[in-house]
C-alpha atoms as a PDB file:
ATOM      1  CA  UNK A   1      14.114 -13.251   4.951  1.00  0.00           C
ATOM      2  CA  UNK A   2      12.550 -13.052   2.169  1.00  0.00           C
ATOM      3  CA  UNK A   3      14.637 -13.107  -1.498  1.00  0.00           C
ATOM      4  CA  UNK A   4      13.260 -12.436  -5.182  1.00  0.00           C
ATOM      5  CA  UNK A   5      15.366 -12.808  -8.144  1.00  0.00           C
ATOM      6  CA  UNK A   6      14.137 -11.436 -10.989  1.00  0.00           C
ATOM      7  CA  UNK A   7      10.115 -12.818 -10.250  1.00  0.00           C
ATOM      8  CA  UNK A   8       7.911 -12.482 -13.314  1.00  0.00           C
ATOM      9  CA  UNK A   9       4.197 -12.679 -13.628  1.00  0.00           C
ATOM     10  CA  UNK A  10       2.250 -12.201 -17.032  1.00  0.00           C
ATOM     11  CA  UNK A  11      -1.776 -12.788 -17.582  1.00  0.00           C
ATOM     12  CA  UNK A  12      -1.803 -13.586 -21.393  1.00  0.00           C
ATOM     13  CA  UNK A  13      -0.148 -10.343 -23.304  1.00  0.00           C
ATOM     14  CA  UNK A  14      -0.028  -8.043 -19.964  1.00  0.00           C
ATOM     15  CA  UNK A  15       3.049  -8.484 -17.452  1.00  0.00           C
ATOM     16  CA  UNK A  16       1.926  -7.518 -13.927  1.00  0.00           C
ATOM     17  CA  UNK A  17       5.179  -8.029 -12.353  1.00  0.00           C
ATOM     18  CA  UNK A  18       8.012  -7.414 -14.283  1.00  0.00           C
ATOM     19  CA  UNK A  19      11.707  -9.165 -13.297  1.00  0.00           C
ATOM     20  CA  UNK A  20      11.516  -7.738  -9.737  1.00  0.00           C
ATOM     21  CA  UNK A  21      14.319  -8.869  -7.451  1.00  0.00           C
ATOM     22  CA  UNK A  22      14.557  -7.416  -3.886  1.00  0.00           C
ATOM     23  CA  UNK A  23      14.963  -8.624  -0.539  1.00  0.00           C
ATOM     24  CA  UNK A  24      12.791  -7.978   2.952  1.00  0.00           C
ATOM     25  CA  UNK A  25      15.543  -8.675   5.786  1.00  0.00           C
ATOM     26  CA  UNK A  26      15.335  -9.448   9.154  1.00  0.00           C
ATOM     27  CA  UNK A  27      15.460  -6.410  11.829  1.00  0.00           C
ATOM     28  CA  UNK A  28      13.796  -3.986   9.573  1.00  0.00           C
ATOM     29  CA  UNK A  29      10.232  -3.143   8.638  1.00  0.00           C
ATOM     30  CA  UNK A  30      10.270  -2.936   4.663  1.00  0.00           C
ATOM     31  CA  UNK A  31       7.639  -1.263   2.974  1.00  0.00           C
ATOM     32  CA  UNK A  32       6.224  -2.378   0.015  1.00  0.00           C
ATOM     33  CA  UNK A  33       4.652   0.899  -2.272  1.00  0.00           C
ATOM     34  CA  UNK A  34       3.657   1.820  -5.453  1.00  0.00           C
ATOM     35  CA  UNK A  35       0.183   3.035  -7.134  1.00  0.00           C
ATOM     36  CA  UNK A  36      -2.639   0.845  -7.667  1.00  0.00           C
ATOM     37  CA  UNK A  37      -1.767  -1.897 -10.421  1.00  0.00           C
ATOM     38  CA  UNK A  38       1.746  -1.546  -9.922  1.00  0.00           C
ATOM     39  CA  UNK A  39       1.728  -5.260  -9.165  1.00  0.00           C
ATOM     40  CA  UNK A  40       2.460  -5.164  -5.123  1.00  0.00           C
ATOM     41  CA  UNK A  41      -0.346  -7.702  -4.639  1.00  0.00           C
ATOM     42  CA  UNK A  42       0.354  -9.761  -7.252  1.00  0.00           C
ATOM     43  CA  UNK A  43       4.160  -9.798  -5.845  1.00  0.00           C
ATOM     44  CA  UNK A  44       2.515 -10.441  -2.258  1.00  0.00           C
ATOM     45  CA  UNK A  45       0.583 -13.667  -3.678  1.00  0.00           C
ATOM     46  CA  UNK A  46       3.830 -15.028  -5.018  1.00  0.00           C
ATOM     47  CA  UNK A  47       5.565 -14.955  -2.083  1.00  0.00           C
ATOM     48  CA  UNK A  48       3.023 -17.392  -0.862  1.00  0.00           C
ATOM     49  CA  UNK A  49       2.575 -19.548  -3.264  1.00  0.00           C
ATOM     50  CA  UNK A  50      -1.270 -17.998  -3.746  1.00  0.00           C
ATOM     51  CA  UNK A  51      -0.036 -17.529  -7.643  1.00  0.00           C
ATOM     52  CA  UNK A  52       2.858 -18.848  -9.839  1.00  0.00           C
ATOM     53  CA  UNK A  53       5.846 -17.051 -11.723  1.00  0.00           C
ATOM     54  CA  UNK A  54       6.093 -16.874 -15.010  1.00  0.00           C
ATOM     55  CA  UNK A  55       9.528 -16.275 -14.531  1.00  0.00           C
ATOM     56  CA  UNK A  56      12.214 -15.566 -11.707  1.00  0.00           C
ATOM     57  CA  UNK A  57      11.832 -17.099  -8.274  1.00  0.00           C
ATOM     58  CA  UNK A  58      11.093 -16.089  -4.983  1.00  0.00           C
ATOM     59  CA  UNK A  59      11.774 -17.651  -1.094  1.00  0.00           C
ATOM     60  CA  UNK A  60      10.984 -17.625   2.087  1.00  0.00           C
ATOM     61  CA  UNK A  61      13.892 -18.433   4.552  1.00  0.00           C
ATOM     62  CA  UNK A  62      15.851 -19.926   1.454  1.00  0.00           C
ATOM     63  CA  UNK A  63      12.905 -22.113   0.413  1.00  0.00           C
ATOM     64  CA  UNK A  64       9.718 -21.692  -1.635  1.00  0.00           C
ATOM     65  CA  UNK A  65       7.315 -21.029   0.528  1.00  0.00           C
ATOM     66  CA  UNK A  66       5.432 -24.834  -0.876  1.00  0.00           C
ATOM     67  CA  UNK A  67       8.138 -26.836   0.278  1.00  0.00           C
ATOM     68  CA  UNK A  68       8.334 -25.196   3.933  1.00  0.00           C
ATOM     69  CA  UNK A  69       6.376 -28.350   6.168  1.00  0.00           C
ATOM     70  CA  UNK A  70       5.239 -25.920   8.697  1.00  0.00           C
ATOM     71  CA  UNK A  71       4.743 -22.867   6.699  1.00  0.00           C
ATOM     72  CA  UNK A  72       2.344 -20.733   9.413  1.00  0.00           C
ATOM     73  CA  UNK A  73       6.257 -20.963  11.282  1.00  0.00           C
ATOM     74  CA  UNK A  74       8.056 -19.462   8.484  1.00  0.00           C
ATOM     75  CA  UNK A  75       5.817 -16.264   7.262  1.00  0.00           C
ATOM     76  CA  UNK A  76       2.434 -14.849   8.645  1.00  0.00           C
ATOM     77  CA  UNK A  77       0.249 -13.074   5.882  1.00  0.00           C
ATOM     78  CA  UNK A  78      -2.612 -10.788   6.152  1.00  0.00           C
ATOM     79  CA  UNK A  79      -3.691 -10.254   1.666  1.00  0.00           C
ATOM     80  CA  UNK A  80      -7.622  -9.946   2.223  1.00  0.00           C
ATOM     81  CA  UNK A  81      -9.311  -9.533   5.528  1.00  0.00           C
ATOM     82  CA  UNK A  82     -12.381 -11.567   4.288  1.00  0.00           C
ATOM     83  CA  UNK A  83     -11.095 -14.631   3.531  1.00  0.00           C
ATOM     84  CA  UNK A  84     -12.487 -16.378   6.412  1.00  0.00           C
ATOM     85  CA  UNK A  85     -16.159 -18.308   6.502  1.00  0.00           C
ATOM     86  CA  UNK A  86     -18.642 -15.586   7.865  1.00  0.00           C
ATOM     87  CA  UNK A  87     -20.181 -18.639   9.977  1.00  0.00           C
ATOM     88  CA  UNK A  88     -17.032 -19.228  12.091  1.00  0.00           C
ATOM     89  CA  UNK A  89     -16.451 -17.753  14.984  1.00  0.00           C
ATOM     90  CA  UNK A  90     -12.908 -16.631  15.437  1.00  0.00           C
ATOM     91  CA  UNK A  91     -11.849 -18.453  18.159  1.00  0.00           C
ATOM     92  CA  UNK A  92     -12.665 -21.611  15.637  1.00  0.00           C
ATOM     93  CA  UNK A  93     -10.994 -19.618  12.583  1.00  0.00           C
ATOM     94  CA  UNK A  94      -7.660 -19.379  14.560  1.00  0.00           C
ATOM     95  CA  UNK A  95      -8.033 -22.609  16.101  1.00  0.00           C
ATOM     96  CA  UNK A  96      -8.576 -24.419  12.491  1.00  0.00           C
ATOM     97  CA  UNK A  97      -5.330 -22.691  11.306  1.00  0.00           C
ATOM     98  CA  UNK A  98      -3.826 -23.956  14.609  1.00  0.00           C
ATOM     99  CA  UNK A  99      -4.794 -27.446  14.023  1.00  0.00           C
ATOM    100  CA  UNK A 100      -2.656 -28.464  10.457  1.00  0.00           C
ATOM    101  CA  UNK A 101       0.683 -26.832  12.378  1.00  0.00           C
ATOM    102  CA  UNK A 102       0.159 -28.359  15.568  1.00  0.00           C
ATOM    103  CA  UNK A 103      -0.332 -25.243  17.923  1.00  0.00           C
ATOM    104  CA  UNK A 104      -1.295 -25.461  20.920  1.00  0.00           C
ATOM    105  CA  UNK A 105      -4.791 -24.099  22.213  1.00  0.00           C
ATOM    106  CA  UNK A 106      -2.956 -21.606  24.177  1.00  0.00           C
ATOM    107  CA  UNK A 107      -1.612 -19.977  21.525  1.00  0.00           C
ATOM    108  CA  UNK A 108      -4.943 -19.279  20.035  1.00  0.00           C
ATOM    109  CA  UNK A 109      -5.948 -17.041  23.181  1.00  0.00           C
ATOM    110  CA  UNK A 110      -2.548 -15.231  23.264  1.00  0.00           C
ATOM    111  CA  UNK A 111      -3.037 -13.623  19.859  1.00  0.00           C
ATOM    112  CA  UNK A 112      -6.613 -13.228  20.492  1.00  0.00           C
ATOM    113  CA  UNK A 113      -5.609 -11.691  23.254  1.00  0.00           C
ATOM    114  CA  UNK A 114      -2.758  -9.469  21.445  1.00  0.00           C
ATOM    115  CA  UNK A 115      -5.604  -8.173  18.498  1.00  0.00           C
ATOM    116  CA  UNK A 116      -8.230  -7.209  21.348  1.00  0.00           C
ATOM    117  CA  UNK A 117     -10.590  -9.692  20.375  1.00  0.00           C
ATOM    118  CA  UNK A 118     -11.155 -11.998  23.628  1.00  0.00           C
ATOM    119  CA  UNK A 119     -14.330 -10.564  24.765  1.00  0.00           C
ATOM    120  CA  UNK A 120     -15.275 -11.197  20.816  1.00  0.00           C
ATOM    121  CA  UNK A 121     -13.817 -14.571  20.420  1.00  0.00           C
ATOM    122  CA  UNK A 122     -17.075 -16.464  20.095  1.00  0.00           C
ATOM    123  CA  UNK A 123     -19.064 -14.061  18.159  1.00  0.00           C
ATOM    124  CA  UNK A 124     -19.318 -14.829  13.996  1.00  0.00           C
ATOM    125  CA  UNK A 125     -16.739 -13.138  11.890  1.00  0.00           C
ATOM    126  CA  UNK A 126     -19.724 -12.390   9.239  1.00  0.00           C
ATOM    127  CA  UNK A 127     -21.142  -9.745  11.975  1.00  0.00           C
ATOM    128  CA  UNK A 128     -17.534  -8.440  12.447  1.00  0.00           C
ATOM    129  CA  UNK A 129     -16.950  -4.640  11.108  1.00  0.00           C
ATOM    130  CA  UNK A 130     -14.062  -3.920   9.165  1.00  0.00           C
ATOM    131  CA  UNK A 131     -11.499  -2.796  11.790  1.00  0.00           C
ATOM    132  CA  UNK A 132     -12.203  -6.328  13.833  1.00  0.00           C
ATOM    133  CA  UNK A 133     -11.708  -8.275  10.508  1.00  0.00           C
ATOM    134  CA  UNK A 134      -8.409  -6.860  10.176  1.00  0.00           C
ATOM    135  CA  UNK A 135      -7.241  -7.112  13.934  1.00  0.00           C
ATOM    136  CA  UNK A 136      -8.724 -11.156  13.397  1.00  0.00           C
ATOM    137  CA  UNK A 137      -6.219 -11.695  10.336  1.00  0.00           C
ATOM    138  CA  UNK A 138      -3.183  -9.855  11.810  1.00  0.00           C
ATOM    139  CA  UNK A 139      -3.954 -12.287  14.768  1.00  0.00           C
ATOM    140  CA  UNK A 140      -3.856 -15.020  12.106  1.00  0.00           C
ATOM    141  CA  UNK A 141      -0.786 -14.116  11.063  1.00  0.00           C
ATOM    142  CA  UNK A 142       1.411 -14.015  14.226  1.00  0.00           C
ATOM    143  CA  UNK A 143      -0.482 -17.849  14.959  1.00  0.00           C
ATOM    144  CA  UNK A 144       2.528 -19.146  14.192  1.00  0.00           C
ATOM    145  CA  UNK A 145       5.123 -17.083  15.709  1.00  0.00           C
ATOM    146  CA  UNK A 146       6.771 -16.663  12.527  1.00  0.00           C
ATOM    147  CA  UNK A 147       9.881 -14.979  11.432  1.00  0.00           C
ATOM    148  CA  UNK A 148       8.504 -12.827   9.071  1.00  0.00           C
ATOM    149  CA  UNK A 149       5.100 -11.270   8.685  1.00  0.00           C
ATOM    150  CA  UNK A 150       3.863  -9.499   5.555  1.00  0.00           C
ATOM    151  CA  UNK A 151       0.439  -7.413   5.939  1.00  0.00           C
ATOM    152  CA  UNK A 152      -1.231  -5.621   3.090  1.00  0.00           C
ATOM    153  CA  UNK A 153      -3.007  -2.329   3.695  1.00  0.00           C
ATOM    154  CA  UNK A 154      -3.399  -3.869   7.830  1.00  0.00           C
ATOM    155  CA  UNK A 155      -4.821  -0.607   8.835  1.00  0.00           C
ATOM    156  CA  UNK A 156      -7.946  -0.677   6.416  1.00  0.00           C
ATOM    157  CA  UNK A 157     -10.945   0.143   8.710  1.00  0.00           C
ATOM    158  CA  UNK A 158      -8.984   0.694  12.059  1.00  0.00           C
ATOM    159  CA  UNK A 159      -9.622   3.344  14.452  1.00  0.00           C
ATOM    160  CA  UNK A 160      -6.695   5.660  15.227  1.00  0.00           C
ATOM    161  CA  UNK A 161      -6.572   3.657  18.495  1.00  0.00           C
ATOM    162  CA  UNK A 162      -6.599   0.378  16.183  1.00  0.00           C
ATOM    163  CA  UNK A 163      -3.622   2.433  13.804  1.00  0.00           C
ATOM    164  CA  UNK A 164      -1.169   2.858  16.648  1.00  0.00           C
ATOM    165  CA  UNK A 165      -1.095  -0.633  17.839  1.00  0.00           C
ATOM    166  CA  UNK A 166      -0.576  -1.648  14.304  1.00  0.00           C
ATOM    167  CA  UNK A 167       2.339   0.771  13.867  1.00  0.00           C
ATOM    168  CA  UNK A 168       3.756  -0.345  17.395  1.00  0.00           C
ATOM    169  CA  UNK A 169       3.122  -3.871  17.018  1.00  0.00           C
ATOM    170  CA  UNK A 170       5.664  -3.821  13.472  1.00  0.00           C
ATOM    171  CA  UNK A 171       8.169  -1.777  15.265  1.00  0.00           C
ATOM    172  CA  UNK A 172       8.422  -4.629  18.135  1.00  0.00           C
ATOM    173  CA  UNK A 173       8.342  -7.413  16.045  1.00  0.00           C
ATOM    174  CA  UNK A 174      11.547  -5.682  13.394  1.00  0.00           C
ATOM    175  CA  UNK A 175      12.997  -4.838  16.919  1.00  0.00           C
ATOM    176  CA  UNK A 176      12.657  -8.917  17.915  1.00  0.00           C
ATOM    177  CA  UNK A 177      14.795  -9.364  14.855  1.00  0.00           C
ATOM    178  CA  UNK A 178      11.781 -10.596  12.127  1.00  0.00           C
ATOM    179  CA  UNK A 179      11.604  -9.103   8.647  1.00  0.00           C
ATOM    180  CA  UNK A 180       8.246  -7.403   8.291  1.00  0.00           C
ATOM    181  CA  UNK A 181       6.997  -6.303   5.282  1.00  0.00           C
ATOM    182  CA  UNK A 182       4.295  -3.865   4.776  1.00  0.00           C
ATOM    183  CA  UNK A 183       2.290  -2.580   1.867  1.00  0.00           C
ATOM    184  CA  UNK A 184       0.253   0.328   2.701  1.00  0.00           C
ATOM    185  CA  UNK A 185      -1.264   3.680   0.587  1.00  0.00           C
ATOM    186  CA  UNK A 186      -0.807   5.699   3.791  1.00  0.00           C
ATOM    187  CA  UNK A 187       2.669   7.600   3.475  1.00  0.00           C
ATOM    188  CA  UNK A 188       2.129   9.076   6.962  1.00  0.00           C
ATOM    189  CA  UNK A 189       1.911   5.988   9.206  1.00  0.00           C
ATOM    190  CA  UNK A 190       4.445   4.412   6.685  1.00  0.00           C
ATOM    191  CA  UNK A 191       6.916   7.698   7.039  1.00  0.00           C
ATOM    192  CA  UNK A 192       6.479   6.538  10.550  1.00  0.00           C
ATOM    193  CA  UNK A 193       7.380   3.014  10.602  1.00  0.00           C
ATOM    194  CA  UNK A 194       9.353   1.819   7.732  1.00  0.00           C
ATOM    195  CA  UNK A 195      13.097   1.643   7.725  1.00  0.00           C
ATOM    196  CA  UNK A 196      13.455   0.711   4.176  1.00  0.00           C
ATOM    197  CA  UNK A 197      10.911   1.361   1.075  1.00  0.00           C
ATOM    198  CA  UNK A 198      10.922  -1.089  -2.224  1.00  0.00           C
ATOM    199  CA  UNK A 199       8.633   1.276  -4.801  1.00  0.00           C
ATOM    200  CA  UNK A 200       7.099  -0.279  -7.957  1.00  0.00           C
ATOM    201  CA  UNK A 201       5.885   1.413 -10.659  1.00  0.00           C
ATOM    202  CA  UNK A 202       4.042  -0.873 -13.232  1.00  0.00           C
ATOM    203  CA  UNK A 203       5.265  -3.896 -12.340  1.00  0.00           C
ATOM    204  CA  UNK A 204       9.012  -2.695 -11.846  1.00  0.00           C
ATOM    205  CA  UNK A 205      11.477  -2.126  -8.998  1.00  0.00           C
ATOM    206  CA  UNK A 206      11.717   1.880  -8.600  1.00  0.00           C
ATOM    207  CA  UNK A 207      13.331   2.665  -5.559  1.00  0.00           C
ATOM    208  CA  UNK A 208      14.972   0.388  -3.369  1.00  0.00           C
ATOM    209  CA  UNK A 209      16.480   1.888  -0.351  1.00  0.00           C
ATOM    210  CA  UNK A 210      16.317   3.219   3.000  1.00  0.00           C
ATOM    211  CA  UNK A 211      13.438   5.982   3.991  1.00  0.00           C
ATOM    212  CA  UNK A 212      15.739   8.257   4.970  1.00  0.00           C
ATOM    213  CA  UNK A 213      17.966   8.722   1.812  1.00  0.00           C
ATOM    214  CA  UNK A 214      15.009   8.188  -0.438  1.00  0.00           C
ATOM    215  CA  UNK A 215      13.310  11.269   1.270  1.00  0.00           C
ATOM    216  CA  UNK A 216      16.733  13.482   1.157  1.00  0.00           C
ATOM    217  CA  UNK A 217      17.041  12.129  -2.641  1.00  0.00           C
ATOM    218  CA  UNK A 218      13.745  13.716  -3.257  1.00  0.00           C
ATOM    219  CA  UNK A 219      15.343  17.234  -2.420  1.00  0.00           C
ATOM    220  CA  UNK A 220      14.541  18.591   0.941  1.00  0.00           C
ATOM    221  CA  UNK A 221      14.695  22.180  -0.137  1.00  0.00           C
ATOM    222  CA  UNK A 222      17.603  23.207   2.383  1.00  0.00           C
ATOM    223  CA  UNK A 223      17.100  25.121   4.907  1.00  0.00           C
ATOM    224  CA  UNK A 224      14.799  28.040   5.972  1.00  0.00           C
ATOM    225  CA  UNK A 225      16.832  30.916   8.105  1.00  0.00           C
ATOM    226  CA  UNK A 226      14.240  33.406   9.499  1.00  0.00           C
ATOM    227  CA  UNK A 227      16.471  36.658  10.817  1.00  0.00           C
ATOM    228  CA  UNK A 228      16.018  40.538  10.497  1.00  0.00           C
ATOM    229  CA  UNK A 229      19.327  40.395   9.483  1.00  0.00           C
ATOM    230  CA  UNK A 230      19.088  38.443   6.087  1.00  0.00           C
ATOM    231  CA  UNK A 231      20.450  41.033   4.130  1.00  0.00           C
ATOM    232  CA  UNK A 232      23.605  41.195   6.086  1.00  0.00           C
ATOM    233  CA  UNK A 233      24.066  36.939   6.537  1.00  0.00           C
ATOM    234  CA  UNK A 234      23.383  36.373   2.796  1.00  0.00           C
ATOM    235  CA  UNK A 235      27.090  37.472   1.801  1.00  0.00           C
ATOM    236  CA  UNK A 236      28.431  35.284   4.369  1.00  0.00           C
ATOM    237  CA  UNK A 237      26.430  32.098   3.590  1.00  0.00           C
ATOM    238  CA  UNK A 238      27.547  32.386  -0.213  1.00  0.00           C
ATOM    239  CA  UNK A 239      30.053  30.090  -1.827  1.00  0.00           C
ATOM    240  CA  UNK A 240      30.429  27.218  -4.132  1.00  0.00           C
ATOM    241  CA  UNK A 241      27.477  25.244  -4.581  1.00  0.00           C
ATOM    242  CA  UNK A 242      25.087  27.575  -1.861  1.00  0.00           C
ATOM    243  CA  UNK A 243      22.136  28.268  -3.601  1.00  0.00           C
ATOM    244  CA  UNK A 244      19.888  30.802  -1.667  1.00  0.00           C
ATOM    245  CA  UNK A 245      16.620  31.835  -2.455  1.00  0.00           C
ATOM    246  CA  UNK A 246      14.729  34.886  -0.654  1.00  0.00           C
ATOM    247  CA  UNK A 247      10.636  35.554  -0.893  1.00  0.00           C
ATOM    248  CA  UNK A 248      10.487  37.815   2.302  1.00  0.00           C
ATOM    249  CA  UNK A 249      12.645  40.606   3.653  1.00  0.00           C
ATOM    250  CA  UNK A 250      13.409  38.388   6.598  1.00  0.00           C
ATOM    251  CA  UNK A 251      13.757  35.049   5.315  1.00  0.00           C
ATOM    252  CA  UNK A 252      15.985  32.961   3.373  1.00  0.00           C
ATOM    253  CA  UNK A 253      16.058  29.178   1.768  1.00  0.00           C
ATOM    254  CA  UNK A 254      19.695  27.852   1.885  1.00  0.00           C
ATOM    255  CA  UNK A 255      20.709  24.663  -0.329  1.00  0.00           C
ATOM    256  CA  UNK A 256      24.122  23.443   0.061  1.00  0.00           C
ATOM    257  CA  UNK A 257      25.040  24.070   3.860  1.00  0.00           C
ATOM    258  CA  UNK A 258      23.413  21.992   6.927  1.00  0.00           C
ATOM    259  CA  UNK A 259      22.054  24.135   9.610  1.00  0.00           C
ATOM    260  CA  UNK A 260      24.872  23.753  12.068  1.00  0.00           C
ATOM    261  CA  UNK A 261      26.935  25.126   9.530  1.00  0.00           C
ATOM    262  CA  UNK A 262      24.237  28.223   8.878  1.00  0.00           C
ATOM    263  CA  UNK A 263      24.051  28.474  13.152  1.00  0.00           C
ATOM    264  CA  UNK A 264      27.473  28.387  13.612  1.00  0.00           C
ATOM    265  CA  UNK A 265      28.444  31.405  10.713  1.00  0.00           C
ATOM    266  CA  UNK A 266      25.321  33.426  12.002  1.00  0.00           C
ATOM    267  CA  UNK A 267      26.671  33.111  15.571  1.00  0.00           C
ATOM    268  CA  UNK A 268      30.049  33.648  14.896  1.00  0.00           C
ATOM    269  CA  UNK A 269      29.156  37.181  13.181  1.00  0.00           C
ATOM    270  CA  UNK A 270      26.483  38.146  15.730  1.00  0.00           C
ATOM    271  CA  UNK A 271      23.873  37.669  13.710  1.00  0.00           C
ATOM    272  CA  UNK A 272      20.373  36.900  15.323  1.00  0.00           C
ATOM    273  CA  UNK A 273      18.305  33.856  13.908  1.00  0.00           C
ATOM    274  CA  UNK A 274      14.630  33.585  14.869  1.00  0.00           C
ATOM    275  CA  UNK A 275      13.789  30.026  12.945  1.00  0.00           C
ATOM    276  CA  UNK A 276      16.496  27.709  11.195  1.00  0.00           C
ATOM    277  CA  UNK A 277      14.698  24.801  10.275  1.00  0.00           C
ATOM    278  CA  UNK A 278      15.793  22.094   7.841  1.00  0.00           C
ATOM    279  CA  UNK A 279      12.888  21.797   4.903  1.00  0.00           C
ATOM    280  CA  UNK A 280      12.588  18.099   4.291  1.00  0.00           C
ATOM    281  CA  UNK A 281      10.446  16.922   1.687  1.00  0.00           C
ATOM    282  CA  UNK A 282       7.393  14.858   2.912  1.00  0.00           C
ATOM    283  CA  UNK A 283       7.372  10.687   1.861  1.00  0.00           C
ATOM    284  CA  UNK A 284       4.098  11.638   0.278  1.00  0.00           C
ATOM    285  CA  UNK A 285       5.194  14.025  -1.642  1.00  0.00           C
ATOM    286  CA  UNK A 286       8.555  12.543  -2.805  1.00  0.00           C
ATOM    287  CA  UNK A 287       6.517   8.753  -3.476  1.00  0.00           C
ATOM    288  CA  UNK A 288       3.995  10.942  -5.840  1.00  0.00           C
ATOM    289  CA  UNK A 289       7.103  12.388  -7.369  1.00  0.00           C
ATOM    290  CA  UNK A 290       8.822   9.189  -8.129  1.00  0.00           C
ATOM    291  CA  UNK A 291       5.365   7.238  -9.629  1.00  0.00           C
ATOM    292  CA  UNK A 292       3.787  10.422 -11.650  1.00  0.00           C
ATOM    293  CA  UNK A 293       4.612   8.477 -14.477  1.00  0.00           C
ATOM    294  CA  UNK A 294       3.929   4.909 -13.342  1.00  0.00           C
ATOM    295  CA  UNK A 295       0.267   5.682 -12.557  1.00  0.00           C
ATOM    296  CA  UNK A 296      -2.304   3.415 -14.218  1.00  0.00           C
ATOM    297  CA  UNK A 297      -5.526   5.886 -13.637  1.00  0.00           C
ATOM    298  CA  UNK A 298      -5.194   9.317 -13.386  1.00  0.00           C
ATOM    299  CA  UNK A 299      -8.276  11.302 -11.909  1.00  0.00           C
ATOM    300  CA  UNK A 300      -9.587  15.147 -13.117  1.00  0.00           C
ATOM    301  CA  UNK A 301      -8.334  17.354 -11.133  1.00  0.00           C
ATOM    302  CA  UNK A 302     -10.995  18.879  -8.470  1.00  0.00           C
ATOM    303  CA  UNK A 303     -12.983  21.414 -10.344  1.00  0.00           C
ATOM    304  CA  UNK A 304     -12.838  19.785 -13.419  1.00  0.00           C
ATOM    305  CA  UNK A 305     -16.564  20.334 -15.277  1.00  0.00           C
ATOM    306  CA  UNK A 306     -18.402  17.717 -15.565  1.00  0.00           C
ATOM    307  CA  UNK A 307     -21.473  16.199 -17.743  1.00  0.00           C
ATOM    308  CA  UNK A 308     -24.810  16.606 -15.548  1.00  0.00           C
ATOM    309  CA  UNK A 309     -26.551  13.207 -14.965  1.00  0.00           C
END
């Protein structure tokens, strides 16, 4: 698990991280969002002792993550896919790591073996491509079996092949019981993974909550009823606090009744429905909702003239 209570970072005059306290708990794949410079690697650093707070504090498994003796046991990390000498191969990469915890050979080929990367295992990371860097530092990270394992952007440069044994890979470790924490600027694999979100927005905690009550929060925009009937159901789907909107002769949007209750009044008056179908707002849409504000660079919009070089 991994706890921060009110974790502060400043360089000189500019706070980065601003009195963030949250918790990534076991069972559950947590994502970690916001826009760029919201602080999320910053926050990510801290956690392993890559920078110091200003302020606040933050643990791993009720310790810093400094004082754990084995740390590789405690929390495997994936912050920058490069970070290993080009020369190495990655066989030798994993099997340095290996060496200061004690782990045995065989655990080097098992998550060499897990990342795809045994027919590679010999060959110099410098000549790796992107994708292979990243499946050589998620393999770092699960060296030591730990109970949690925190990944930023791990899909960077993988192959949709490469993406799904990512997203699987998180969903069977939460379902082992580890906390896994995940910061990623693709709302559509995280829509599909993540059981709770933690959103920053310039160096502050925006949302902290479950994916599926963040996304009905953001207003799903009821309930689209598609009958040749509407003018006859609308009268009967009225009441107090039904809202229901019309653009077509045989449609209607209904806010403020589920669509069993919609099925069951249609049904119960003989009325014929040809779609009902619950409009829920799209993580995307209700993440770029949330941060308008909170973004640090905001591009032209497409079509926007611009000076000729």
């Amino acid at each position: 698990m991994i706890e921060a209570q009110e974790l502060t970072k400043k360089y000189g005059d500019k706070t980065v991280v601003d009195r963030l306290s949250f918790s990534v708990k076991p069972g559950e794949v947590t994502g970690f969002l916001g826009p760029n410079g919201a602080g999320k690697s910053t926050t990510m650093r801290m956690i392993v002792g890559l920078d110091s707070p200003t302020g606040g504090s933050v643990t791993v498994n009720g310790k810093a993550y400094a004082k754990h003796s084995a740390p590789l046991h405690e929390v495997g990390s994936l912050l920058e896919a490069k970070s290993v000498h080009p020369g190495r191969s990655a066989r030798n990469h994993l099997l340095a790591l290996a060496h200061t915890h004690g782990i045995a050979r065989r655990r080097v080929d098992e998550v060499l073996d897990l990342a795809g990367l045994t027919s590679v295992a010999d060959k110099r990371v410098g000549a790796f491509s992107l994708g292979m860097g990243q499946r050589l530092g998620i393999a770092a990270a699960l060296l030591g079996d730990p109970d949690i394992v925190m990944l930023d952007e791990p899909v960077n440069g993988l192959d949709p092949e490469g993406v799904r044994w990512v997203r699987n890979l998180l969903r069977e470790l939460a379902d082992e019981g580890r906390a896994v924490m995940l910061s990623s600027h693709l709302m559509s694999e995280m829509a599909l993974i993540a059981d709770h979100l933690i959103i920053v927005g310039r160096g502050r905690v925006l949302v902290d909550t479950t994916l599926d009550d963040f996304i009905q929060s953001a207003g799903g925009g009821g309930v689209k009823v598609v009958t040749d009937q509407a003018a006859r159901l609308r009268p009967l789907l009225e009441g107090p606090d039904v809202t229901i909107t019309s653009d077509l002769a045989v449609e209607l949007v209904v806010t403020g009744r589920t669509a069993r209750e919609i099925g069951t009044i249609a049904a119960s008056h003989g009325v014929p429905l040809y779609e009902l179908t619950p409009q829920a707002a799209s993580l995307e849409t209700a993440f770029m909702d949330l941060t308008r504000e909170a973004v640090e660079y905001h591009s032209a919009p497409a079509g926007t003239d611009r000076k000729a070089a």
